[in-house]
C-alpha atoms as a PDB file:
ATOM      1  CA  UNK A   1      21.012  -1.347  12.900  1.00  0.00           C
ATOM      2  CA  UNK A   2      20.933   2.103  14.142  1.00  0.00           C
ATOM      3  CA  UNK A   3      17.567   3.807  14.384  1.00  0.00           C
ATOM      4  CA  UNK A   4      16.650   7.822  13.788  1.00  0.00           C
ATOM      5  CA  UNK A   5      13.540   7.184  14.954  1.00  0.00           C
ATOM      6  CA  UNK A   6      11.652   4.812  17.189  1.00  0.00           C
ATOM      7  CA  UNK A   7       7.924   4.901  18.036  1.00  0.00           C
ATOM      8  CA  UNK A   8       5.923   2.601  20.112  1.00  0.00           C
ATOM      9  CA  UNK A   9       2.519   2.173  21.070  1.00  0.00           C
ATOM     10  CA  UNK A  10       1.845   5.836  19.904  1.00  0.00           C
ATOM     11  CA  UNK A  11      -2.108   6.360  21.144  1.00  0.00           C
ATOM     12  CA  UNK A  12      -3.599   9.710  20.408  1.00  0.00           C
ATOM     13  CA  UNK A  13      -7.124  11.059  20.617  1.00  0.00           C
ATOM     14  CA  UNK A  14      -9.068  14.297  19.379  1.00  0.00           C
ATOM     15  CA  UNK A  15     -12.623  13.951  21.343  1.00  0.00           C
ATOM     16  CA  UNK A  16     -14.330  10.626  20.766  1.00  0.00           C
ATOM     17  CA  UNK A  17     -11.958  10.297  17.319  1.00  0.00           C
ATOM     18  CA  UNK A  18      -9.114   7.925  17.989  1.00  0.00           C
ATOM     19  CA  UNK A  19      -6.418   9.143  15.389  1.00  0.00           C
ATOM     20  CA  UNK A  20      -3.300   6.896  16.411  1.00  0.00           C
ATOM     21  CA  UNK A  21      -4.043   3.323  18.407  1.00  0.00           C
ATOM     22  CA  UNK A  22      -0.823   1.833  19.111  1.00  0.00           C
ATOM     23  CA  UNK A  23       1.109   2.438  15.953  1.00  0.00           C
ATOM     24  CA  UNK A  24       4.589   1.205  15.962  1.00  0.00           C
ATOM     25  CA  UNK A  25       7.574   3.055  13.690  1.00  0.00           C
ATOM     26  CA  UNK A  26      11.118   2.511  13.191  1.00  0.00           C
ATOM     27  CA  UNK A  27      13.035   3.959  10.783  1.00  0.00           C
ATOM     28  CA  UNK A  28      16.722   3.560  10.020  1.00  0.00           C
ATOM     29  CA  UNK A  29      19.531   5.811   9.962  1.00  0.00           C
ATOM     30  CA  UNK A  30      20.534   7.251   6.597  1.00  0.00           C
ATOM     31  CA  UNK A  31      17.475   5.316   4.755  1.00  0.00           C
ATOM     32  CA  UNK A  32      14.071   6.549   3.432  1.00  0.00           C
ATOM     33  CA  UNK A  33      11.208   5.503   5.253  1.00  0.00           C
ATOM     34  CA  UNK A  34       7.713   6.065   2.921  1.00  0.00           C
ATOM     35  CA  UNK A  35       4.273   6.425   5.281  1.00  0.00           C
ATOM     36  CA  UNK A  36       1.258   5.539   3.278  1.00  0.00           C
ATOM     37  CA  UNK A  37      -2.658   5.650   4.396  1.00  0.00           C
ATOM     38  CA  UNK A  38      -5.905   6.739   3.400  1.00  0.00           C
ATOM     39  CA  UNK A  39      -7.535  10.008   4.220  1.00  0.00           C
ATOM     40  CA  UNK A  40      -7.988  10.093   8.543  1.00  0.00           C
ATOM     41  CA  UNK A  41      -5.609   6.999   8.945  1.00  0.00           C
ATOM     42  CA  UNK A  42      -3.688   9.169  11.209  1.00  0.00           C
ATOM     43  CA  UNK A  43       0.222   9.310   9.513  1.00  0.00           C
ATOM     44  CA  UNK A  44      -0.172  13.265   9.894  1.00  0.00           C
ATOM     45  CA  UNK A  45      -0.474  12.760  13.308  1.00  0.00           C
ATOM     46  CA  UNK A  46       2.187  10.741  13.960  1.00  0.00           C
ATOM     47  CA  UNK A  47       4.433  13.249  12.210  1.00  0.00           C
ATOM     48  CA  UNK A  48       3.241  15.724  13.974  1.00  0.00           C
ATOM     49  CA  UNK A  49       3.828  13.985  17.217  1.00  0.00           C
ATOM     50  CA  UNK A  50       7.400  12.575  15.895  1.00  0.00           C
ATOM     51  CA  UNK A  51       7.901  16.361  15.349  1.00  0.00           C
ATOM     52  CA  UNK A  52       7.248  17.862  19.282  1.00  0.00           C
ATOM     53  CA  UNK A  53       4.059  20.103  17.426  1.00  0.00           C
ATOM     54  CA  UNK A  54       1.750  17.192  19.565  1.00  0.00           C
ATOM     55  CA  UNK A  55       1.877  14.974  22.958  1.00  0.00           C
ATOM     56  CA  UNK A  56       0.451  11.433  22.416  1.00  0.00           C
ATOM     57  CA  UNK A  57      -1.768  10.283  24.771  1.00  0.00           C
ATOM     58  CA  UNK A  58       0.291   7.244  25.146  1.00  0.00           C
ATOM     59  CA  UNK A  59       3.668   5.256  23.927  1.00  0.00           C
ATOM     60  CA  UNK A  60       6.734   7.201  23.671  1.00  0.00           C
ATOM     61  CA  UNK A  61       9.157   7.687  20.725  1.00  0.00           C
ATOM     62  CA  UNK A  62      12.529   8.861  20.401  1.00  0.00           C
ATOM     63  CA  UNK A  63      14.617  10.652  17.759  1.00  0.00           C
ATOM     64  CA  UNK A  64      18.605  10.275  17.363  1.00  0.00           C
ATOM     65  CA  UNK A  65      18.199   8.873  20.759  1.00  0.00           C
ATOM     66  CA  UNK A  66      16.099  11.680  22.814  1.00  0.00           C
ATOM     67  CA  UNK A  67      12.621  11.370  23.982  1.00  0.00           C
ATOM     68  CA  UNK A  68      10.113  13.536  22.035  1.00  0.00           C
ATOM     69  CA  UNK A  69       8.208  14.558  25.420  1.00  0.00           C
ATOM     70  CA  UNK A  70      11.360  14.624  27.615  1.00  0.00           C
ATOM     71  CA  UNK A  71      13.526  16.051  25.408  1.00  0.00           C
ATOM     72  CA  UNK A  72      11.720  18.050  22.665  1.00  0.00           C
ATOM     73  CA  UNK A  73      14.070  20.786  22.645  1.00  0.00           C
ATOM     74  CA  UNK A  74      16.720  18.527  21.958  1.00  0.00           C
ATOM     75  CA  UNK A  75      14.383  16.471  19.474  1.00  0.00           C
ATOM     76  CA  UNK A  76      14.375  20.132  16.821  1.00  0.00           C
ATOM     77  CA  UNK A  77      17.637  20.277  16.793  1.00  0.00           C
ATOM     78  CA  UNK A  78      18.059  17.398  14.787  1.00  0.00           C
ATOM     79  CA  UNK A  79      15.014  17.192  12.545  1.00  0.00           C
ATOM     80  CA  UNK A  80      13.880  19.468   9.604  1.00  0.00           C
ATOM     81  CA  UNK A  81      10.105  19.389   8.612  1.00  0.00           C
ATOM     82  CA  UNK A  82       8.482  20.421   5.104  1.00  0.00           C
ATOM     83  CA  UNK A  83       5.387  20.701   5.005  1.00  0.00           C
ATOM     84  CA  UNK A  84       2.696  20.155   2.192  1.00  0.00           C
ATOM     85  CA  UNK A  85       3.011  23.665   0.502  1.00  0.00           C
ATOM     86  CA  UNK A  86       5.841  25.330   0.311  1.00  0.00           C
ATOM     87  CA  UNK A  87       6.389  27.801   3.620  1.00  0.00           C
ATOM     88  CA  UNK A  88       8.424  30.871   2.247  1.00  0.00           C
ATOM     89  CA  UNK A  89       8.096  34.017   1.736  1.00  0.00           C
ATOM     90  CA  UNK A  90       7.276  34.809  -1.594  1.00  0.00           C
ATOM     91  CA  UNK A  91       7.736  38.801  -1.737  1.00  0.00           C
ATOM     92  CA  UNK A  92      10.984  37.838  -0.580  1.00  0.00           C
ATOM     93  CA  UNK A  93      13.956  36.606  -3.095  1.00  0.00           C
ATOM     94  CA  UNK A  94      15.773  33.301  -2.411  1.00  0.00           C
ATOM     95  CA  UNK A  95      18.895  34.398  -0.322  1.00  0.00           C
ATOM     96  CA  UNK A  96      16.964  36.891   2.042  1.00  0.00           C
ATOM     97  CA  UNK A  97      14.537  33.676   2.580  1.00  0.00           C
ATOM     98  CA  UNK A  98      17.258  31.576   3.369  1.00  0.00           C
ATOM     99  CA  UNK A  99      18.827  34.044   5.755  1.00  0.00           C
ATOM    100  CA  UNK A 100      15.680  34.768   7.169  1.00  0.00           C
ATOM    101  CA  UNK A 101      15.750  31.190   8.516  1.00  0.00           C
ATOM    102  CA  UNK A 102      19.358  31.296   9.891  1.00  0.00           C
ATOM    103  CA  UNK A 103      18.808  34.084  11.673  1.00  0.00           C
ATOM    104  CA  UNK A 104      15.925  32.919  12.908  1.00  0.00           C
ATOM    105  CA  UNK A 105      18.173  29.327  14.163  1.00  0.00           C
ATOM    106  CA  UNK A 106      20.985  31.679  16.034  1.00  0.00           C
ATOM    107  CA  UNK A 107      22.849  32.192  13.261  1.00  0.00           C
ATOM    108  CA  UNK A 108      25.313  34.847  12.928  1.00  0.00           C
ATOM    109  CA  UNK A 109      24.642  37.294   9.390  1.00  0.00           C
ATOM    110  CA  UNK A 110      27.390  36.279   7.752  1.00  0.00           C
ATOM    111  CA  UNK A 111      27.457  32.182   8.703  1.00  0.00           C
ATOM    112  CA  UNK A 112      23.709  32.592   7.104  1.00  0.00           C
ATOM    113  CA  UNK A 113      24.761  34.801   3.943  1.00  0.00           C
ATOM    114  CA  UNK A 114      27.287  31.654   3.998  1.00  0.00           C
ATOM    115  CA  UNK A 115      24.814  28.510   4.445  1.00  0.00           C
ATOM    116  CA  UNK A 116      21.923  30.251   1.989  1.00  0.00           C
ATOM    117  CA  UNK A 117      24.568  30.577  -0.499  1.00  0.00           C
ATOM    118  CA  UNK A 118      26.166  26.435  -0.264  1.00  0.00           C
ATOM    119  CA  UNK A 119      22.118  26.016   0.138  1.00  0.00           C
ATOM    120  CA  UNK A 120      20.799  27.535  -3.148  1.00  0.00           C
ATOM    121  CA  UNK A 121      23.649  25.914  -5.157  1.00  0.00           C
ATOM    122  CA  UNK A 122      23.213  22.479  -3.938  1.00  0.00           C
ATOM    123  CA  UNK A 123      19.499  22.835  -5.356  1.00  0.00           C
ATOM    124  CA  UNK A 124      20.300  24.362  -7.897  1.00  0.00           C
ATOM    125  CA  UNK A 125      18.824  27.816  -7.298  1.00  0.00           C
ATOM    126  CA  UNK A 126      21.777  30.300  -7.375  1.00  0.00           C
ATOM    127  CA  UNK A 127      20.775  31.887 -10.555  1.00  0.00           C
ATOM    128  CA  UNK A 128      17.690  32.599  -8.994  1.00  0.00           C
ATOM    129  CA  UNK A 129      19.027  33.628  -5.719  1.00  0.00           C
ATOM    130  CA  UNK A 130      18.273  37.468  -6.175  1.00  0.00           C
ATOM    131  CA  UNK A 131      14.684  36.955  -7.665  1.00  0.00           C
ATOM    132  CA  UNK A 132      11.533  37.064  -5.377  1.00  0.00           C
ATOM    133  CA  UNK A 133      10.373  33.446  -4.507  1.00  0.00           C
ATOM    134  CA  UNK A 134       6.873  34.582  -6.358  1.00  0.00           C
ATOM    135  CA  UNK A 135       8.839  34.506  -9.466  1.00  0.00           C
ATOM    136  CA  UNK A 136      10.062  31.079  -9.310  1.00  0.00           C
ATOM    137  CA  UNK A 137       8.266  28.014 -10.931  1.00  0.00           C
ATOM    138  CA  UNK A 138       6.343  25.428  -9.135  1.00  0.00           C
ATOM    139  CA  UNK A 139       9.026  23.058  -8.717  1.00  0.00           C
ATOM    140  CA  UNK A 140      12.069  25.451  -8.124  1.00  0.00           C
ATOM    141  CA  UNK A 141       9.813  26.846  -4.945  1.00  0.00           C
ATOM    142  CA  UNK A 142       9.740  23.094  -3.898  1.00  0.00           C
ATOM    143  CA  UNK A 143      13.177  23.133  -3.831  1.00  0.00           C
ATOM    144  CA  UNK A 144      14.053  25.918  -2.164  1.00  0.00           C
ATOM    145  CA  UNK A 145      11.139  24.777   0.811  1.00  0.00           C
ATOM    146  CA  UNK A 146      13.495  22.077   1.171  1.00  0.00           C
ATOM    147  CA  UNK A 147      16.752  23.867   1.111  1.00  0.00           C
ATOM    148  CA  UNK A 148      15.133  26.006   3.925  1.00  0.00           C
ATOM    149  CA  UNK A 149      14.500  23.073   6.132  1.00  0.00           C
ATOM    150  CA  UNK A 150      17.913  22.081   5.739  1.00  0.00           C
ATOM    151  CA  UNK A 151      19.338  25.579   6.825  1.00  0.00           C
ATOM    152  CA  UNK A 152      20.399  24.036  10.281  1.00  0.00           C
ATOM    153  CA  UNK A 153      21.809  20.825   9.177  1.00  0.00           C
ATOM    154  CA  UNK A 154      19.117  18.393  10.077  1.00  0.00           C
ATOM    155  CA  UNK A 155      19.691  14.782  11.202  1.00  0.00           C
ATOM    156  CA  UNK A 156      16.297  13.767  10.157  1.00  0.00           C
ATOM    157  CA  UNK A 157      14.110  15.179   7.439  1.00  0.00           C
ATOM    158  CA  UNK A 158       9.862  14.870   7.577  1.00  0.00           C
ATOM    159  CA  UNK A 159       8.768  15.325   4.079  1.00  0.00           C
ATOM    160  CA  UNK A 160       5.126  15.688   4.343  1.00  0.00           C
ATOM    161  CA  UNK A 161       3.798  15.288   0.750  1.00  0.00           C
ATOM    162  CA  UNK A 162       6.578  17.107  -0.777  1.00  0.00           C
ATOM    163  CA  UNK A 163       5.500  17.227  -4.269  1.00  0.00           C
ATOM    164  CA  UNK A 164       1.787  17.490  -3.892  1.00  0.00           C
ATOM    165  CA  UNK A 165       0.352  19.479  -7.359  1.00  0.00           C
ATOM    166  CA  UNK A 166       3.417  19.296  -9.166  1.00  0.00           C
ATOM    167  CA  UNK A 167       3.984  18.745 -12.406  1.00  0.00           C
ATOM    168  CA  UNK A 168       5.892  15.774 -13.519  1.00  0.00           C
ATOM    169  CA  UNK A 169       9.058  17.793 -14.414  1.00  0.00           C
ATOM    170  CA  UNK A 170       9.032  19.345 -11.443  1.00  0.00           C
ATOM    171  CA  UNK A 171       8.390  15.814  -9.303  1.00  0.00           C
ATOM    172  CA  UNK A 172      11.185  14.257 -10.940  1.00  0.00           C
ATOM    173  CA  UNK A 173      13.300  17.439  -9.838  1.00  0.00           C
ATOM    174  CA  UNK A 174      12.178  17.037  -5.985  1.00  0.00           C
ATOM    175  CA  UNK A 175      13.216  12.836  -6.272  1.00  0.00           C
ATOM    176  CA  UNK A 176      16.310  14.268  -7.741  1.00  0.00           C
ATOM    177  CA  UNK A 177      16.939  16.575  -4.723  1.00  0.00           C
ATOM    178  CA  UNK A 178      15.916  13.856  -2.420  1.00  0.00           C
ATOM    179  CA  UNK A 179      17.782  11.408  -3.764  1.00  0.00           C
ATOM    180  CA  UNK A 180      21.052  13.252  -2.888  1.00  0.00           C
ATOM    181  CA  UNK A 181      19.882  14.141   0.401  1.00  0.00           C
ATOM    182  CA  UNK A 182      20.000  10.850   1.017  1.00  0.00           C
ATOM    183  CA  UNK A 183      23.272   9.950  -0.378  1.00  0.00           C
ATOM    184  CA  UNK A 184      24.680  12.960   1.957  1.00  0.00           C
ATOM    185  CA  UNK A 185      23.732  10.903   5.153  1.00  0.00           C
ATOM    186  CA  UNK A 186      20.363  12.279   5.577  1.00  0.00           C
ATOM    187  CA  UNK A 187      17.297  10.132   6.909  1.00  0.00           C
ATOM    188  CA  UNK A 188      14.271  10.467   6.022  1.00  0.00           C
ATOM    189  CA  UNK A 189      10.672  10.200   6.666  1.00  0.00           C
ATOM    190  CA  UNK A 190       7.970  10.778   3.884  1.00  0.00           C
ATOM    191  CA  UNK A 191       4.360  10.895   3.647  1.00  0.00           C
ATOM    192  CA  UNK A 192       3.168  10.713   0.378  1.00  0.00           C
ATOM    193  CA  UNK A 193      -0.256  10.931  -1.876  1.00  0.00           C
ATOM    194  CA  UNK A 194       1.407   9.174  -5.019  1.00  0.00           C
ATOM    195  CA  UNK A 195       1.862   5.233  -4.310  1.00  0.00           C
ATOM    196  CA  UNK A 196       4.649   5.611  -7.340  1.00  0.00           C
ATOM    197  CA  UNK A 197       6.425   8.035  -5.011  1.00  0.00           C
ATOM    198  CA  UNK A 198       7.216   5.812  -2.281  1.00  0.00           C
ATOM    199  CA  UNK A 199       7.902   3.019  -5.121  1.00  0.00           C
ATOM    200  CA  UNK A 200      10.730   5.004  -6.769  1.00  0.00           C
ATOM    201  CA  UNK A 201      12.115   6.451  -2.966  1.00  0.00           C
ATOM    202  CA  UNK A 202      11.444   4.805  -0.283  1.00  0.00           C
ATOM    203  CA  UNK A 203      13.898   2.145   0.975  1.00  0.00           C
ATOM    204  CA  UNK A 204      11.004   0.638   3.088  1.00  0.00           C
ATOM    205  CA  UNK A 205       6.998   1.763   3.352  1.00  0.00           C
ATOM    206  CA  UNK A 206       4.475   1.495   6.812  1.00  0.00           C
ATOM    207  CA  UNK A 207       1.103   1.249   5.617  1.00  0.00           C
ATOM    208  CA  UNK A 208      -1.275   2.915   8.037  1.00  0.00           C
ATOM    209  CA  UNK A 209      -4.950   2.592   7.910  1.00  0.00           C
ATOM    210  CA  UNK A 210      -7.325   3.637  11.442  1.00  0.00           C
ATOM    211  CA  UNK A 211      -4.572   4.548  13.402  1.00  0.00           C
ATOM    212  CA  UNK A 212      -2.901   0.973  13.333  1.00  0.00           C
ATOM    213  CA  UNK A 213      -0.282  -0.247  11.051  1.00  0.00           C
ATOM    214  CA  UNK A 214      -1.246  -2.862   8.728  1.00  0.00           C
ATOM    215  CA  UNK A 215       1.599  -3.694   6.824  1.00  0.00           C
ATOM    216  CA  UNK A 216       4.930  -2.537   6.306  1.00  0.00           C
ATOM    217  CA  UNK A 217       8.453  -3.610   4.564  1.00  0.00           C
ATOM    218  CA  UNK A 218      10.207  -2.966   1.242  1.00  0.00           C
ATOM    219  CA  UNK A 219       7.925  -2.107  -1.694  1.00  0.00           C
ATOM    220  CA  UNK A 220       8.536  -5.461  -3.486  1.00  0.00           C
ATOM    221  CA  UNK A 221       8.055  -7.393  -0.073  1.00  0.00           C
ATOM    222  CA  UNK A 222       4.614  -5.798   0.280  1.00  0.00           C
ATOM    223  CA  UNK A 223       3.479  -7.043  -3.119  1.00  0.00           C
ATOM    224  CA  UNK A 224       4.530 -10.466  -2.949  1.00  0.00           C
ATOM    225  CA  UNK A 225       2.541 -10.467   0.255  1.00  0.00           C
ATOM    226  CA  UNK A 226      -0.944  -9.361  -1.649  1.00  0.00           C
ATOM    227  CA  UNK A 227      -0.332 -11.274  -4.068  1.00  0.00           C
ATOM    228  CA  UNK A 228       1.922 -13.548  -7.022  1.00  0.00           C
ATOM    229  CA  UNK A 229       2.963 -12.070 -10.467  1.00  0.00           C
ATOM    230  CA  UNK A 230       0.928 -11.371 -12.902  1.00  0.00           C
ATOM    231  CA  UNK A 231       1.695 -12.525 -16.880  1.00  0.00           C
ATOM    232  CA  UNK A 232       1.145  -9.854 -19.702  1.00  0.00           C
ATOM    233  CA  UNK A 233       0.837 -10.716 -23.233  1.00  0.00           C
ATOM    234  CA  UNK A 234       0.211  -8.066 -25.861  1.00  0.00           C
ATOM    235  CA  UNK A 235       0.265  -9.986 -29.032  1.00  0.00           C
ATOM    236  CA  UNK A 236       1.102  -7.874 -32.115  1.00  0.00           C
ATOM    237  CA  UNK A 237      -1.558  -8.944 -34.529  1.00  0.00           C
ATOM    238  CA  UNK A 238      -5.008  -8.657 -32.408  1.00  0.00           C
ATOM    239  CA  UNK A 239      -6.325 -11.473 -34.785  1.00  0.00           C
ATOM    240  CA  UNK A 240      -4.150 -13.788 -32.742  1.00  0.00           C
ATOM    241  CA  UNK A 241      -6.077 -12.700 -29.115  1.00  0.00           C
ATOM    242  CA  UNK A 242      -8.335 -15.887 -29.069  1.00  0.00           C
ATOM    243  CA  UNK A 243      -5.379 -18.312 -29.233  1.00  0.00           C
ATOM    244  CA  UNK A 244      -3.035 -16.125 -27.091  1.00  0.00           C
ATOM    245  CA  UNK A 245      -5.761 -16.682 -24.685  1.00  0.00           C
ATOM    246  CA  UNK A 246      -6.572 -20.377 -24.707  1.00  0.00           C
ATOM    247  CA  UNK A 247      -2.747 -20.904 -24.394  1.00  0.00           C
ATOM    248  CA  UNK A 248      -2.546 -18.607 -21.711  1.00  0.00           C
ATOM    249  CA  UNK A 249      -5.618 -20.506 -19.961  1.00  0.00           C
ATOM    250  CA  UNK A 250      -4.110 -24.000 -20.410  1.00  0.00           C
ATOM    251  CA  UNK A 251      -0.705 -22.794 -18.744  1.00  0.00           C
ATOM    252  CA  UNK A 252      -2.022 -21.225 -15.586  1.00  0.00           C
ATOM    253  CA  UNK A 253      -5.610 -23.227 -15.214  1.00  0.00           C
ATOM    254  CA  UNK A 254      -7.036 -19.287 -15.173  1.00  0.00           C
ATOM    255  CA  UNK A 255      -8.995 -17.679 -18.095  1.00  0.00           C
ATOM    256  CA  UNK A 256      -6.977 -14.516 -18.496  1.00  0.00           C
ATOM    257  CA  UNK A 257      -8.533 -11.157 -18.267  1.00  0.00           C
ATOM    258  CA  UNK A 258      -8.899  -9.034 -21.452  1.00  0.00           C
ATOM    259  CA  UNK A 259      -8.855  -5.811 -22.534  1.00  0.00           C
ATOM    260  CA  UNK A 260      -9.522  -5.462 -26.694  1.00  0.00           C
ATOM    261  CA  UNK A 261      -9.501  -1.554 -26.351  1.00  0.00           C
ATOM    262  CA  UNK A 262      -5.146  -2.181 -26.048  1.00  0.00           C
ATOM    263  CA  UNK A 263      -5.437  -6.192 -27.060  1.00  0.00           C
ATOM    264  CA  UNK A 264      -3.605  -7.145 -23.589  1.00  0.00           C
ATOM    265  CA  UNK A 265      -4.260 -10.254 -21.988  1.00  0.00           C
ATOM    266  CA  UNK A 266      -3.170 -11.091 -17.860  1.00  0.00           C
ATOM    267  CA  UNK A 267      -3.468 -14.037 -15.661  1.00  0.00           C
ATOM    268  CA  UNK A 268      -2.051 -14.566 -12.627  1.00  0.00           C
ATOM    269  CA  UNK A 269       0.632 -16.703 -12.110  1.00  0.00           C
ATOM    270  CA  UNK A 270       2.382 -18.383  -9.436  1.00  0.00           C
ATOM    271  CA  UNK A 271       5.303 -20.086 -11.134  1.00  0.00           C
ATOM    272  CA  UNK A 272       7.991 -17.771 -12.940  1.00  0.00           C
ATOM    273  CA  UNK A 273       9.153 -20.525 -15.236  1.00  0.00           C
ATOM    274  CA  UNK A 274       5.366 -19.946 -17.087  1.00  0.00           C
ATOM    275  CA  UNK A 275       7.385 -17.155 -19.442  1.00  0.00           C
ATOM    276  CA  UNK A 276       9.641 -19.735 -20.484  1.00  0.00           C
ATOM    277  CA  UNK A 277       7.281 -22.095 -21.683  1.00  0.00           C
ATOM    278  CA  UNK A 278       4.395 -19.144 -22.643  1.00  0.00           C
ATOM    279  CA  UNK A 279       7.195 -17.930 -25.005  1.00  0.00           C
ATOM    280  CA  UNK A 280       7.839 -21.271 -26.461  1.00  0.00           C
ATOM    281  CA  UNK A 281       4.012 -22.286 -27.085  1.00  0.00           C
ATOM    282  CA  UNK A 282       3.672 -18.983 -28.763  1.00  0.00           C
ATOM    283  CA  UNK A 283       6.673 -19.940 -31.240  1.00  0.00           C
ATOM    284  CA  UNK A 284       5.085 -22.971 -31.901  1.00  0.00           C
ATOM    285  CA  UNK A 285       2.043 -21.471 -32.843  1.00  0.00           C
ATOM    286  CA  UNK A 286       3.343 -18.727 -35.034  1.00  0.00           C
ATOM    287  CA  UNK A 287       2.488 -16.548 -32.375  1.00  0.00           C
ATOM    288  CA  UNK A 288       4.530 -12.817 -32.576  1.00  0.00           C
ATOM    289  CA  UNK A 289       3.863 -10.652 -29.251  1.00  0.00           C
ATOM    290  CA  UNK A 290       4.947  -6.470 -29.080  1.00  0.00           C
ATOM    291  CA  UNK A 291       4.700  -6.915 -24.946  1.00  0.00           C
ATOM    292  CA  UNK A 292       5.114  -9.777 -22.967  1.00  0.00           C
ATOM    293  CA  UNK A 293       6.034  -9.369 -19.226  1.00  0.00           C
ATOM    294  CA  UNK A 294       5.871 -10.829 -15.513  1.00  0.00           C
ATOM    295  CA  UNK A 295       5.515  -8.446 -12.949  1.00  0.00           C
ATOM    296  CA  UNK A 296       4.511  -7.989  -9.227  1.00  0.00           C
ATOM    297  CA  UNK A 297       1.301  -6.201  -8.052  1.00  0.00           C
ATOM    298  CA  UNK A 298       1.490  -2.330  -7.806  1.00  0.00           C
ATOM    299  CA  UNK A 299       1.967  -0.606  -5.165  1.00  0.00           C
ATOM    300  CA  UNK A 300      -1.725   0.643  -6.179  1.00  0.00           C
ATOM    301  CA  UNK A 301      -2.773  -2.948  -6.017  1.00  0.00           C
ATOM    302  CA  UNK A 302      -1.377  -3.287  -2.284  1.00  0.00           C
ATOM    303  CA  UNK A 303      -2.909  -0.439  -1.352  1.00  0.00           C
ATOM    304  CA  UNK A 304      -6.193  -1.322  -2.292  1.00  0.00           C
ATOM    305  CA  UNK A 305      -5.660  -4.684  -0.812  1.00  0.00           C
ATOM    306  CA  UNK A 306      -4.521  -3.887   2.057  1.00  0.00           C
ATOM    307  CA  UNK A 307      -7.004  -0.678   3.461  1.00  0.00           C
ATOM    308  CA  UNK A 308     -10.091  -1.544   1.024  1.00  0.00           C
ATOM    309  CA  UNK A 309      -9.821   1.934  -0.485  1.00  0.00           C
ATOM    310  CA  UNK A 310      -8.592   2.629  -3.971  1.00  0.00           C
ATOM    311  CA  UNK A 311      -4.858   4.621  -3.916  1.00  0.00           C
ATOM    312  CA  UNK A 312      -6.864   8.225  -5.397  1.00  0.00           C
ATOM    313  CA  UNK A 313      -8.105   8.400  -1.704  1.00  0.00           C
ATOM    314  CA  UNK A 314      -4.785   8.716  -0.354  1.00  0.00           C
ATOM    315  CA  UNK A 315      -4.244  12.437   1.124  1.00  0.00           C
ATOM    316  CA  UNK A 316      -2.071  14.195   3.960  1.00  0.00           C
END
């Protein structure tokens, strides 16, 4: 397996605060890697370090194969970094922004007239291209943030809470765009405040809490670790909640939790084959249901399980 980027033992202080202690990062060419943790768990740092902006105190990490303190030079030519808010310049329109950063990366006026323009139709954005970035919507100035970073043809992409405070139109848009990054070749590596983010993107997720990893591995990996399924039963007359929930209770040894507000019922279960024979007790008693399901913990859940703190805590 080939690896963009490799971090180990990454240490890193500010004072008597110990933001990074030995965290450990690998994440695979061409794939999506999602970095979760709570406020202070110290996944800004780490991108900031995987990015040449800081030194760790200790460990080393490379990127496409070159030493972030040997080589850093080397290192931002192959990565492309967007931050939390979108970075242009809003009095100016989309094409002179997208210029603006060719130039800027040695390119010559026309090779940037060139790249802005591929740019701003691969996101989507050429109709807009003359208009000043102010005008553009929430989402659209997203997207051309991320065209921007892309300008010089990165290797690696840091996403650093790409769609924080946008609507869900406009998050769905940003997925979109990131989605066919992705396909293109690109690697990736997110931080993200929405645990349903890193569900729907990333390929695998490192969950960091006090500088250390705690847990990491595909989404559905992490929640069999925290836990076994959980059975749903919603059943369509709310009459029929009592004996939904004594059979529910006699098939998993668990009384099931309730809530009479949306008449669901859950218990936890550690044997699939419970649906089979759920759905056949409820025939036999007559027993119609609008929602019945098996599903892993969410991503919330493991979140909470894993770091103690509830997923509205997580920030940049």
């Amino acid at each position: 397996m080939s690896l963009a980027i490799q971090a180990e033992g990454l240490v890193k202080r500010f004072g008597d605060t110990v933001a990074l202690n030995g965290v450990d990062l690998e994440v695979p060419t061409g794939k999506v890697v999602g970095v979760l943790g709570p406020n202070g768990a110290g996944k800004t740092t780490a991108v900031r370090i995987l990015a040449t902006l800081l030194r760790p105190d200790a460990g080393h990490a490379t990127v496409g194969g070159y030493d972030v303190l040997r080589d850093p030079v080397r290192v931002r030519g192959l990565i492309g970094l967007t931050g939390q808010y979108a970075s242009v310049d809003e009095d100016l329109s989309g094409t002179e922004n997208m210029v603006l950063i060719g130039r800027l990366l040695g390119l010559s006026r026309p090779a940037a007239k060139a790249r802005a323009a591929e740019l701003l139709e691969q996101f989507e954005l050429t109709d807009a291209a003359g208009r000043s970035a102010k005008t553009y919507s929430g989402g659209m100035r997203r997207r051309l943030d991320l065209a921007a970073s892309l300008v010089g043809r990165p290797q690696v992409l840091y996403l650093d809470e790409p769609t924080t405070g946008l609507d869900p139109h406009a998050r769905n848009e940003v997925w979109h765009v990131i989605r066919r990054l992705v396909d293109d070749g690109s690697t990736v590596l997110l931080t993200t405040q929405y645990l349903d983010e890193a569900d729907q993107l990333a390929d695998s997720i490192t969950v960091i809490d006090h500088g250390r990893v705690v847990a990491e591995g595909r989404a559905d990996e992490l929640k069999r670790r925290v836990g076994g399924q959980t059975l749903q039963v919603r059943p369509t007359l709310e009459t029929d909640m009592d004996k939904v929930a004594t059979i529910l209770a006699d098939l998993t040894g668990v009384l099931p939790a309730r809530d009479d507000d949306v008449a669901l019922l859950t218990a936890p279960v550690s044997d699939p084959v419970l649906l089979s024979t759920l759905v056949r007790k409820l025939d036999e008693a007559g027993i119609t249901a609008d929602e019945l399901a098996l599903r892993l913990p969410s991503l919330d859940e493991v979140f909470l399980a894993l770091t103690g703190k509830p997923a509205e805590e997580v920030v940049a």
